[in-house]
N, C-alpha and C. Protein backbone atom coordinates (compact mmCIF):
# COMPACT_ATOMS: atom_id res chain seq x y z
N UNK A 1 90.08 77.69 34.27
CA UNK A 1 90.08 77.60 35.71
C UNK A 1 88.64 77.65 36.20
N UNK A 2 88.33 77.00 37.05
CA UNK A 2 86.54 76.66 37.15
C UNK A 2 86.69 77.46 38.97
N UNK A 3 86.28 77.92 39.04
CA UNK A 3 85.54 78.88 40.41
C UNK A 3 84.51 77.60 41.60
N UNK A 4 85.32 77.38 42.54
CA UNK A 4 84.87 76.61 43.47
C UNK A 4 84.06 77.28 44.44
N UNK A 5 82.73 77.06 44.80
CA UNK A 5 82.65 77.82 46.37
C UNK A 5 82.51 76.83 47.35
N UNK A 6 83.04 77.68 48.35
CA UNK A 6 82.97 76.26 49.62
C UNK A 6 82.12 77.31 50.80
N UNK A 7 81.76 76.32 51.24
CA UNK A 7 80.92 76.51 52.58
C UNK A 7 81.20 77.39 53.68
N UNK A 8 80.48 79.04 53.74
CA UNK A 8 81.27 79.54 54.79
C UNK A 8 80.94 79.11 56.29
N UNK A 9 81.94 78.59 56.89
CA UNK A 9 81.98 78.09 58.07
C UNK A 9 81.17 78.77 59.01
N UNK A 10 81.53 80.29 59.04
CA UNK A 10 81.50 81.06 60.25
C UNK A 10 80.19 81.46 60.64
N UNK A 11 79.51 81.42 59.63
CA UNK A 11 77.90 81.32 59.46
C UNK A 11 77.21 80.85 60.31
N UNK A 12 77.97 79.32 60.91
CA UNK A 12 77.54 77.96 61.53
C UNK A 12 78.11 78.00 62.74
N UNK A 13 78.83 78.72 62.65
CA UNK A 13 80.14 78.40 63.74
C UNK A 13 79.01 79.57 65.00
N UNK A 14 78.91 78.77 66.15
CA UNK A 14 78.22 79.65 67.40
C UNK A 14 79.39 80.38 68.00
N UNK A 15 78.54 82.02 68.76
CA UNK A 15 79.23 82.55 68.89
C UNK A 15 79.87 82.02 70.90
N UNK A 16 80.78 82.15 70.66
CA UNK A 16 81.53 81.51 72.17
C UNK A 16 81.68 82.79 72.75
N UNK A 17 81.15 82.88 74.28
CA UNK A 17 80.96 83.93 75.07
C UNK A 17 82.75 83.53 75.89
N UNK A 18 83.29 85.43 76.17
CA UNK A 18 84.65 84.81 76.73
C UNK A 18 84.66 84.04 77.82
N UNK A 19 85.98 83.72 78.12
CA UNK A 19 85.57 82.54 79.35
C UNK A 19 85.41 83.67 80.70
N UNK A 20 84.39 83.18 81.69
CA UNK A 20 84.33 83.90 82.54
C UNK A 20 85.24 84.19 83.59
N UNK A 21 85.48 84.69 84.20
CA UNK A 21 86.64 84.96 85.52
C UNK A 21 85.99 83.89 86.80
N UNK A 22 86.23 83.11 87.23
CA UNK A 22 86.57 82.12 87.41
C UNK A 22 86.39 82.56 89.02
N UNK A 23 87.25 83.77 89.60
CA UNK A 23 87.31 84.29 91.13
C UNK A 23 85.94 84.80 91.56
N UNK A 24 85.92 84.98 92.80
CA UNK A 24 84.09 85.62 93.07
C UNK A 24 84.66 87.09 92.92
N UNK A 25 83.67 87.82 92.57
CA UNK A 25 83.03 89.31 92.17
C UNK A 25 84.33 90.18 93.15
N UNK A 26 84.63 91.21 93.07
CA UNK A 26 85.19 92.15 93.96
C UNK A 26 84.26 93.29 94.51
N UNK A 27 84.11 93.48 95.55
CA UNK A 27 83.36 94.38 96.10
C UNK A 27 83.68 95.80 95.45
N UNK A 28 82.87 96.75 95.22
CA UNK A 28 83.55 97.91 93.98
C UNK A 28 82.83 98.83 95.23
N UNK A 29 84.30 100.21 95.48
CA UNK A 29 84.08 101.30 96.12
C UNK A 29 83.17 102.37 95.37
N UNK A 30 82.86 103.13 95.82
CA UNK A 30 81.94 104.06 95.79
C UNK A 30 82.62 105.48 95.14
N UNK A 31 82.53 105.70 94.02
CA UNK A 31 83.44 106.57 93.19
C UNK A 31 83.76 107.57 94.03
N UNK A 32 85.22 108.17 94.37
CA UNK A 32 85.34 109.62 95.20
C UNK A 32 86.44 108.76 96.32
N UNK A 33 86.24 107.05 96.94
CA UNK A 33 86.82 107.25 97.36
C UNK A 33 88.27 106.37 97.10
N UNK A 34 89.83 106.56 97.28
CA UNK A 34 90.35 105.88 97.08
C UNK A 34 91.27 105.40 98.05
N UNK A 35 91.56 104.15 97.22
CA UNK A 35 91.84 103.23 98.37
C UNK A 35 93.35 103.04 98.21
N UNK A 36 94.30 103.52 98.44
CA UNK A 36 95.47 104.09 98.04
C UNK A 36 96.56 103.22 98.60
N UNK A 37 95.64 102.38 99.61
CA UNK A 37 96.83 101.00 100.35
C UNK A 37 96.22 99.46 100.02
N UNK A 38 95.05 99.88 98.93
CA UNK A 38 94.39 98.96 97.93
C UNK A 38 93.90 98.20 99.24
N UNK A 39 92.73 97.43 98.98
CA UNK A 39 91.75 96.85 100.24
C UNK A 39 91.64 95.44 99.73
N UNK A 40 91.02 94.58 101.50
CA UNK A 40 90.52 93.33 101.28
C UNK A 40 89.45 93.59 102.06
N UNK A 41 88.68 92.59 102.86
CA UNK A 41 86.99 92.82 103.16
C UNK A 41 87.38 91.86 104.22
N UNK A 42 86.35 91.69 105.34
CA UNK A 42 86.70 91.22 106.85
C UNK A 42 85.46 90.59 106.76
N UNK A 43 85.05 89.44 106.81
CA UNK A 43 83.05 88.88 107.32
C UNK A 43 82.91 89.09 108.21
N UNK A 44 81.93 89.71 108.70
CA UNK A 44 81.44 89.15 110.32
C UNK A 44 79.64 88.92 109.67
N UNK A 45 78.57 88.04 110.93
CA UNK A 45 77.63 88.37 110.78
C UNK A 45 76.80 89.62 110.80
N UNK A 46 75.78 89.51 110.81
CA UNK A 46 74.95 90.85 110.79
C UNK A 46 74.53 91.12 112.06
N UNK A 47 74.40 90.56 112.62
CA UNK A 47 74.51 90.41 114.56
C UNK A 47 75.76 91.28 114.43
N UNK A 48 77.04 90.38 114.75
CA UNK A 48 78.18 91.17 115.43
C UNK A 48 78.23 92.58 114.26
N UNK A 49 77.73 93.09 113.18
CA UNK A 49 78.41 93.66 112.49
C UNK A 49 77.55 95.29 113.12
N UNK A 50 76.55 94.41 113.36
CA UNK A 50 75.90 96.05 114.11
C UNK A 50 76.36 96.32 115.56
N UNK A 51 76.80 95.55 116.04
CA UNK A 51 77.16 95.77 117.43
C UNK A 51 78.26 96.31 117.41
N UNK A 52 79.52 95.76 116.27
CA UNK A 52 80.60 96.49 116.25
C UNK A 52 80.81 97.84 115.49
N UNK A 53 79.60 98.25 114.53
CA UNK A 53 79.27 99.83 113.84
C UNK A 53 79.34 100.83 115.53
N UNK A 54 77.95 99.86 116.63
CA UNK A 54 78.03 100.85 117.30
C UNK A 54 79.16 101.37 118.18
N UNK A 55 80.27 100.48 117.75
CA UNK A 55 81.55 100.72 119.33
C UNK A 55 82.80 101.31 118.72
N UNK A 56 82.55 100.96 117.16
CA UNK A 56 83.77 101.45 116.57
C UNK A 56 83.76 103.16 116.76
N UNK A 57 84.66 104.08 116.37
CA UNK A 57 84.62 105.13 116.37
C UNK A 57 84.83 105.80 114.74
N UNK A 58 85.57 105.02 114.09
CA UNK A 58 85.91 105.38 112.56
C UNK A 58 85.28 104.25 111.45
N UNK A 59 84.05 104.41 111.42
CA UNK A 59 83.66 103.14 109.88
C UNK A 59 84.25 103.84 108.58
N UNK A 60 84.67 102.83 107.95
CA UNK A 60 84.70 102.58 106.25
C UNK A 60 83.52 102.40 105.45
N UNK A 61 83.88 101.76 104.99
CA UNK A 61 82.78 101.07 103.48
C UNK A 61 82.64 99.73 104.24
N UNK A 62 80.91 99.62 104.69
CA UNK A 62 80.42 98.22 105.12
C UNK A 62 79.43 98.07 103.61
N UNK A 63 79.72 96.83 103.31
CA UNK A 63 78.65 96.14 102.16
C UNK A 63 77.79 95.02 103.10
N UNK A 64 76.94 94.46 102.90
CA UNK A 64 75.97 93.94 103.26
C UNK A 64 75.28 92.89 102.37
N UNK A 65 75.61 91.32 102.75
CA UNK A 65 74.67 90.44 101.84
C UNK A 65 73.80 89.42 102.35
N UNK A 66 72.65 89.34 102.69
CA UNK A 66 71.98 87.97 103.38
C UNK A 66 72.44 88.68 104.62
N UNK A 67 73.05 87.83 105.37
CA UNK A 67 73.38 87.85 106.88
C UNK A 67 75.06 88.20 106.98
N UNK A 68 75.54 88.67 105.86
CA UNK A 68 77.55 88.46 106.06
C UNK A 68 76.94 90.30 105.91
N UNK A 69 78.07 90.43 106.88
CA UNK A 69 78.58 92.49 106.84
C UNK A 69 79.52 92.12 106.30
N UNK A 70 80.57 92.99 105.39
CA UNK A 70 81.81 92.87 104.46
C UNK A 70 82.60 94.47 105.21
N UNK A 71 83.48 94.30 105.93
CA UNK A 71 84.24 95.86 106.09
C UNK A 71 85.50 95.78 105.60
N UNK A 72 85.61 97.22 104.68
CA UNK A 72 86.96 97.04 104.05
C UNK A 72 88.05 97.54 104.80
N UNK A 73 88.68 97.41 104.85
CA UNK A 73 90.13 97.41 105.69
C UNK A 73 91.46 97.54 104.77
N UNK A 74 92.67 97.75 105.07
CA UNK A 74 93.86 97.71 103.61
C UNK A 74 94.25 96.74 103.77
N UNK A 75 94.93 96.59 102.64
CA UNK A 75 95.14 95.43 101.87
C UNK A 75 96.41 95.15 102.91
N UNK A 76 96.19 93.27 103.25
CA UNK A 76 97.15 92.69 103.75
C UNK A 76 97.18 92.90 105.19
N UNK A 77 95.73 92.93 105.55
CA UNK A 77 95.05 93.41 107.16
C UNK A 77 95.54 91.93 107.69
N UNK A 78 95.43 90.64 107.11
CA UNK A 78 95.66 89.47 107.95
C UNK A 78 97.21 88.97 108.42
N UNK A 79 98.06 89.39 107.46
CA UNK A 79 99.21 89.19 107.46
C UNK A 79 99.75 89.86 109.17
N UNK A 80 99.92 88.42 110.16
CA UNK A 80 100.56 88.26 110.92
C UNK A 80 99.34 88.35 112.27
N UNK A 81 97.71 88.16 111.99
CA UNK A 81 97.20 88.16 112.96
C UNK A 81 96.16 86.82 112.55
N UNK A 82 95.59 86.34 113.49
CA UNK A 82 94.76 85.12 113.33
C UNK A 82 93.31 85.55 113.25
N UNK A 83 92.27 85.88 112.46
CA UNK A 83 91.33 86.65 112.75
C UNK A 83 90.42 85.02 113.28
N UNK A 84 89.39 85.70 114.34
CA UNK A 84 88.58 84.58 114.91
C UNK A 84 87.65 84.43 114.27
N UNK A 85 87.39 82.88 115.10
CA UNK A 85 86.22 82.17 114.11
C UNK A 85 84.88 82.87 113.81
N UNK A 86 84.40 82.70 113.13
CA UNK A 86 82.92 83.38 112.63
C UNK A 86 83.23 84.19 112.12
N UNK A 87 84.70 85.21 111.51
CA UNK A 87 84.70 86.35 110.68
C UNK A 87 85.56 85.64 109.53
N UNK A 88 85.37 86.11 108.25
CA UNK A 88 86.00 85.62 107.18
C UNK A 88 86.94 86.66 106.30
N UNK A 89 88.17 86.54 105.69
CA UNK A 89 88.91 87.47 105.52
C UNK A 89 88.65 87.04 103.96
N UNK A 90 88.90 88.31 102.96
CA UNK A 90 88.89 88.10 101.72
C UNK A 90 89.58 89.09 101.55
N UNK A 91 90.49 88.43 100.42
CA UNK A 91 92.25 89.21 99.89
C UNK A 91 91.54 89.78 98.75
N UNK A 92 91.68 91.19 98.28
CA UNK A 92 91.29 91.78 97.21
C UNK A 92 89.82 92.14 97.40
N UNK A 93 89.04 91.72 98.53
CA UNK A 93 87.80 92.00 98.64
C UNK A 93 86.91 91.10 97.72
N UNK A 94 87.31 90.06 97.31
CA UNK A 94 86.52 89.18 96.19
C UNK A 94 85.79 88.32 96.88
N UNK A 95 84.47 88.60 97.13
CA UNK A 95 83.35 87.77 97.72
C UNK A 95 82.64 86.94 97.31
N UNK A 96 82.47 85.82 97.86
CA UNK A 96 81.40 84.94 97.11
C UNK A 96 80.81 84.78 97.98
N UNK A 97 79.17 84.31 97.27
CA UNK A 97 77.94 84.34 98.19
C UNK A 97 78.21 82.70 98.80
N UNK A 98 77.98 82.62 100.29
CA UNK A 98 78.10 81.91 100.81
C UNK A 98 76.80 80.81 100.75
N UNK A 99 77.69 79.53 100.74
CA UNK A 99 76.55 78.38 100.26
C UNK A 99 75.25 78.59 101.20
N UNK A 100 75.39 78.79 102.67
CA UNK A 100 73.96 79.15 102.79
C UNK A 100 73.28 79.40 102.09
N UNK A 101 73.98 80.25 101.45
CA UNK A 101 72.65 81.80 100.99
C UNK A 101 71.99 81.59 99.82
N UNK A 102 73.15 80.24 99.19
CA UNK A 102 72.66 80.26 97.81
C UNK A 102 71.06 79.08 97.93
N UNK A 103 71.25 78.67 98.98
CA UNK A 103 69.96 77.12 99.60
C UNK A 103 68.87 77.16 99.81
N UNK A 104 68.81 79.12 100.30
CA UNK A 104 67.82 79.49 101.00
C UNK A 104 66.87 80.19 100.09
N UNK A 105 65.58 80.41 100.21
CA UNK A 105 64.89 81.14 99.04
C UNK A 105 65.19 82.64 99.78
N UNK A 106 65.34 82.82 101.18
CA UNK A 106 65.42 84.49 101.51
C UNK A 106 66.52 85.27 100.72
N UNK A 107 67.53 84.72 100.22
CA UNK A 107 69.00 84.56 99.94
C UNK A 107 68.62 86.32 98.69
N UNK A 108 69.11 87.37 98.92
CA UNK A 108 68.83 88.90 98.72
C UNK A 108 69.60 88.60 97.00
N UNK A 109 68.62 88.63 95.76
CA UNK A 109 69.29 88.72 94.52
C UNK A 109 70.21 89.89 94.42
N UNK A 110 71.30 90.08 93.64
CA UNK A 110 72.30 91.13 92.93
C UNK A 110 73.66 91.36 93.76
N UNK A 111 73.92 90.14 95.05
CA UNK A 111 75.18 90.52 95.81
C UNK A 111 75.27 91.67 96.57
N UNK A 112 76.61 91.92 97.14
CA UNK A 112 76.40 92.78 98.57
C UNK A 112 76.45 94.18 98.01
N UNK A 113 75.59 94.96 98.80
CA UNK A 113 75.81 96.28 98.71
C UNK A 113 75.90 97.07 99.57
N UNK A 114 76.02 98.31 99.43
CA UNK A 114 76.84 99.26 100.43
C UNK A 114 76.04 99.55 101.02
N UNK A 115 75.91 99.73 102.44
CA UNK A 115 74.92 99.87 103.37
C UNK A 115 75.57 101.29 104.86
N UNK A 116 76.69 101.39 104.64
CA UNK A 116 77.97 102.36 105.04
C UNK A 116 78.45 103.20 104.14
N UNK A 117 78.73 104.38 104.28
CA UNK A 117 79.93 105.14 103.58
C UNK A 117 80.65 105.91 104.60
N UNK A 118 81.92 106.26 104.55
CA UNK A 118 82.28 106.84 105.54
C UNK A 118 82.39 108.53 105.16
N UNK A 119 82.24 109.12 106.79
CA UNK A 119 82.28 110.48 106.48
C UNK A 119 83.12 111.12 105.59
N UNK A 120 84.35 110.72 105.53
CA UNK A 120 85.59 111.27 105.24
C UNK A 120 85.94 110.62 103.65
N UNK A 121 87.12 110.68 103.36
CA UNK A 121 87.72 110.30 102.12
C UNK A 121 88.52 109.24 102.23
N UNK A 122 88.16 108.45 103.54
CA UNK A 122 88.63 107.16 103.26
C UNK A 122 88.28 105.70 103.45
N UNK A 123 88.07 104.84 102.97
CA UNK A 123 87.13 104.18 102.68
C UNK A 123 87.38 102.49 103.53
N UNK A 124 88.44 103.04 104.67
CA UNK A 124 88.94 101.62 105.39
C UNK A 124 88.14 101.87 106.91
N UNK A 125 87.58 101.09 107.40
CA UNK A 125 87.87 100.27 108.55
C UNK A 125 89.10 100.41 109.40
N UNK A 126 89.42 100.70 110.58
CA UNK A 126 90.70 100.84 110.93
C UNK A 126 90.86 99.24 111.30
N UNK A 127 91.71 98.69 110.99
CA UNK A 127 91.54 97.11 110.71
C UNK A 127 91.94 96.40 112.35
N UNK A 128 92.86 97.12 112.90
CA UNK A 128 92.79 96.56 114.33
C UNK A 128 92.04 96.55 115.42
N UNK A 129 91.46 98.34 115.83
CA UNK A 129 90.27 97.93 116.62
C UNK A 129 89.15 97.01 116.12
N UNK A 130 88.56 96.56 114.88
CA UNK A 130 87.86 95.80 114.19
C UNK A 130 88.34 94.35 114.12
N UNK A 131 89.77 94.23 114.75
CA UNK A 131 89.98 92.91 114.93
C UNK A 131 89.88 92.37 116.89
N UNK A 132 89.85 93.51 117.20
CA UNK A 132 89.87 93.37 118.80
C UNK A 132 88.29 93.12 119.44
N UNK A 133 87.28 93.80 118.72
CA UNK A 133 86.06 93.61 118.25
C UNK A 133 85.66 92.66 118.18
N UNK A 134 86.25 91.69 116.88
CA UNK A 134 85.52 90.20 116.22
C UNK A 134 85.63 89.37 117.13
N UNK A 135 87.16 89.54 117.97
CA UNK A 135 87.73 88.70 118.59
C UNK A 135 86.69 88.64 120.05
N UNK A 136 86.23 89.99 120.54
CA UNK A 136 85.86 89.84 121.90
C UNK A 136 84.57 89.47 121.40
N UNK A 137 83.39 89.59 120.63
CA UNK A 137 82.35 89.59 120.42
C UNK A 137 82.24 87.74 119.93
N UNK A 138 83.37 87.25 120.25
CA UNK A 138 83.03 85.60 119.56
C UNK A 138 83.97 84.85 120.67
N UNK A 139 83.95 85.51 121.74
CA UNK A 139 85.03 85.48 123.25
C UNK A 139 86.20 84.94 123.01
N UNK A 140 87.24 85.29 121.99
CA UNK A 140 88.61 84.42 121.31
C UNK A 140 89.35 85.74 122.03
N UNK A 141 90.86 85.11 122.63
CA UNK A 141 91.71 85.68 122.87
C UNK A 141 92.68 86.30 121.56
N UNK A 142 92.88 87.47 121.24
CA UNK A 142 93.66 88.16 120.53
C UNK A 142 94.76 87.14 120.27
N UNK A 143 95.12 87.30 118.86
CA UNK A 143 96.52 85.99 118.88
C UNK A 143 97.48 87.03 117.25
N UNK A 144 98.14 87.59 117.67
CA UNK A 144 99.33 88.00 116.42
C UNK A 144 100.31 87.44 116.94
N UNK A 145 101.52 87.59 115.32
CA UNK A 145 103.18 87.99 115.59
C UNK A 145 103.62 88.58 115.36
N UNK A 146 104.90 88.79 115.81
CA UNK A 146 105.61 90.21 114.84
C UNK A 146 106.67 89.85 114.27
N UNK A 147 106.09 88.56 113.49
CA UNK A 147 107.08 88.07 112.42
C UNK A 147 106.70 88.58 110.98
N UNK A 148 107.90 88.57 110.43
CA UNK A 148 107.45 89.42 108.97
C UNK A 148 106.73 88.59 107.75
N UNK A 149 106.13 89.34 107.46
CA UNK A 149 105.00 88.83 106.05
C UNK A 149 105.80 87.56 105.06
N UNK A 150 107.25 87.74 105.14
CA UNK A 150 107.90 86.96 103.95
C UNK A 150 107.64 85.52 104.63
């Protein structure tokens, strides 16, 4: 019986990085607090986002990227209201840097960060005065239903 060797493949073979996740980044809370009705993130600019820090009475967790404020709010804040133009809603809080930002050389490297914490142990935005807010600060009339989520 004669002893063959063959060519080890794996030698050659490059190593394949896993495939990446595909969704933009999730905004990550600040250890301590939890988010127990699980969160999504609200855009406004950095204009309206300071004007509405100063009127609100209860802030959350504001992140901050380029010119977008990110406030977290619980999960399923849109379900049954129309949020107005110029604010952007993100389900799960998964942000992506907006094509502006990516065009511009000012455009802030490493994504949004926390620029808010709230006093307390909870880490939302009360999501309606913050929608009564977006709405008056971009002069849009309030628009919900009180039809159900299904």
């Amino acid at each position: 019986m004669e002893l063959r060797h063959t060519r080890d493949l794996r030698a050659r073979t490059p190593l394949v990085p896993p495939p990446r996740d595909p969704r933009p980044a999730r905004l990550t809370l600040p250890a301590g607090l939890p988010a127990v009705l699980g969160y999504d993130a609200v855009g406004t600019s950095r204009e309206h986002g300071e004007r509405i820090m100063e009127c609100l009475p209860r802030v959350g967790c504001v992140f901050a990227h380029d010119e977008l404020w990110w406030w977290i709010v619980p999960a399923d804040s849109h379900i049954g209201v129309t949020w107005p133009v110029g604010t952007l809603y993100a389900v799960g809080a998964r942000v992506a840097e907006p094509s502006c930002a990516r065009t511009r050389s000012r455009a802030r490297p490493g994504g949004p960060r926390l620029i808010h914490a709230p006093a307390g142990d909870s880490p939302y935005t009360p999501p309606i005065p913050l929608y009564f807010l977006a709405c008056r600060l971009v002069g849009s009339t309030p628009h919900w239903s009180l039809g159900s989520a299904n």
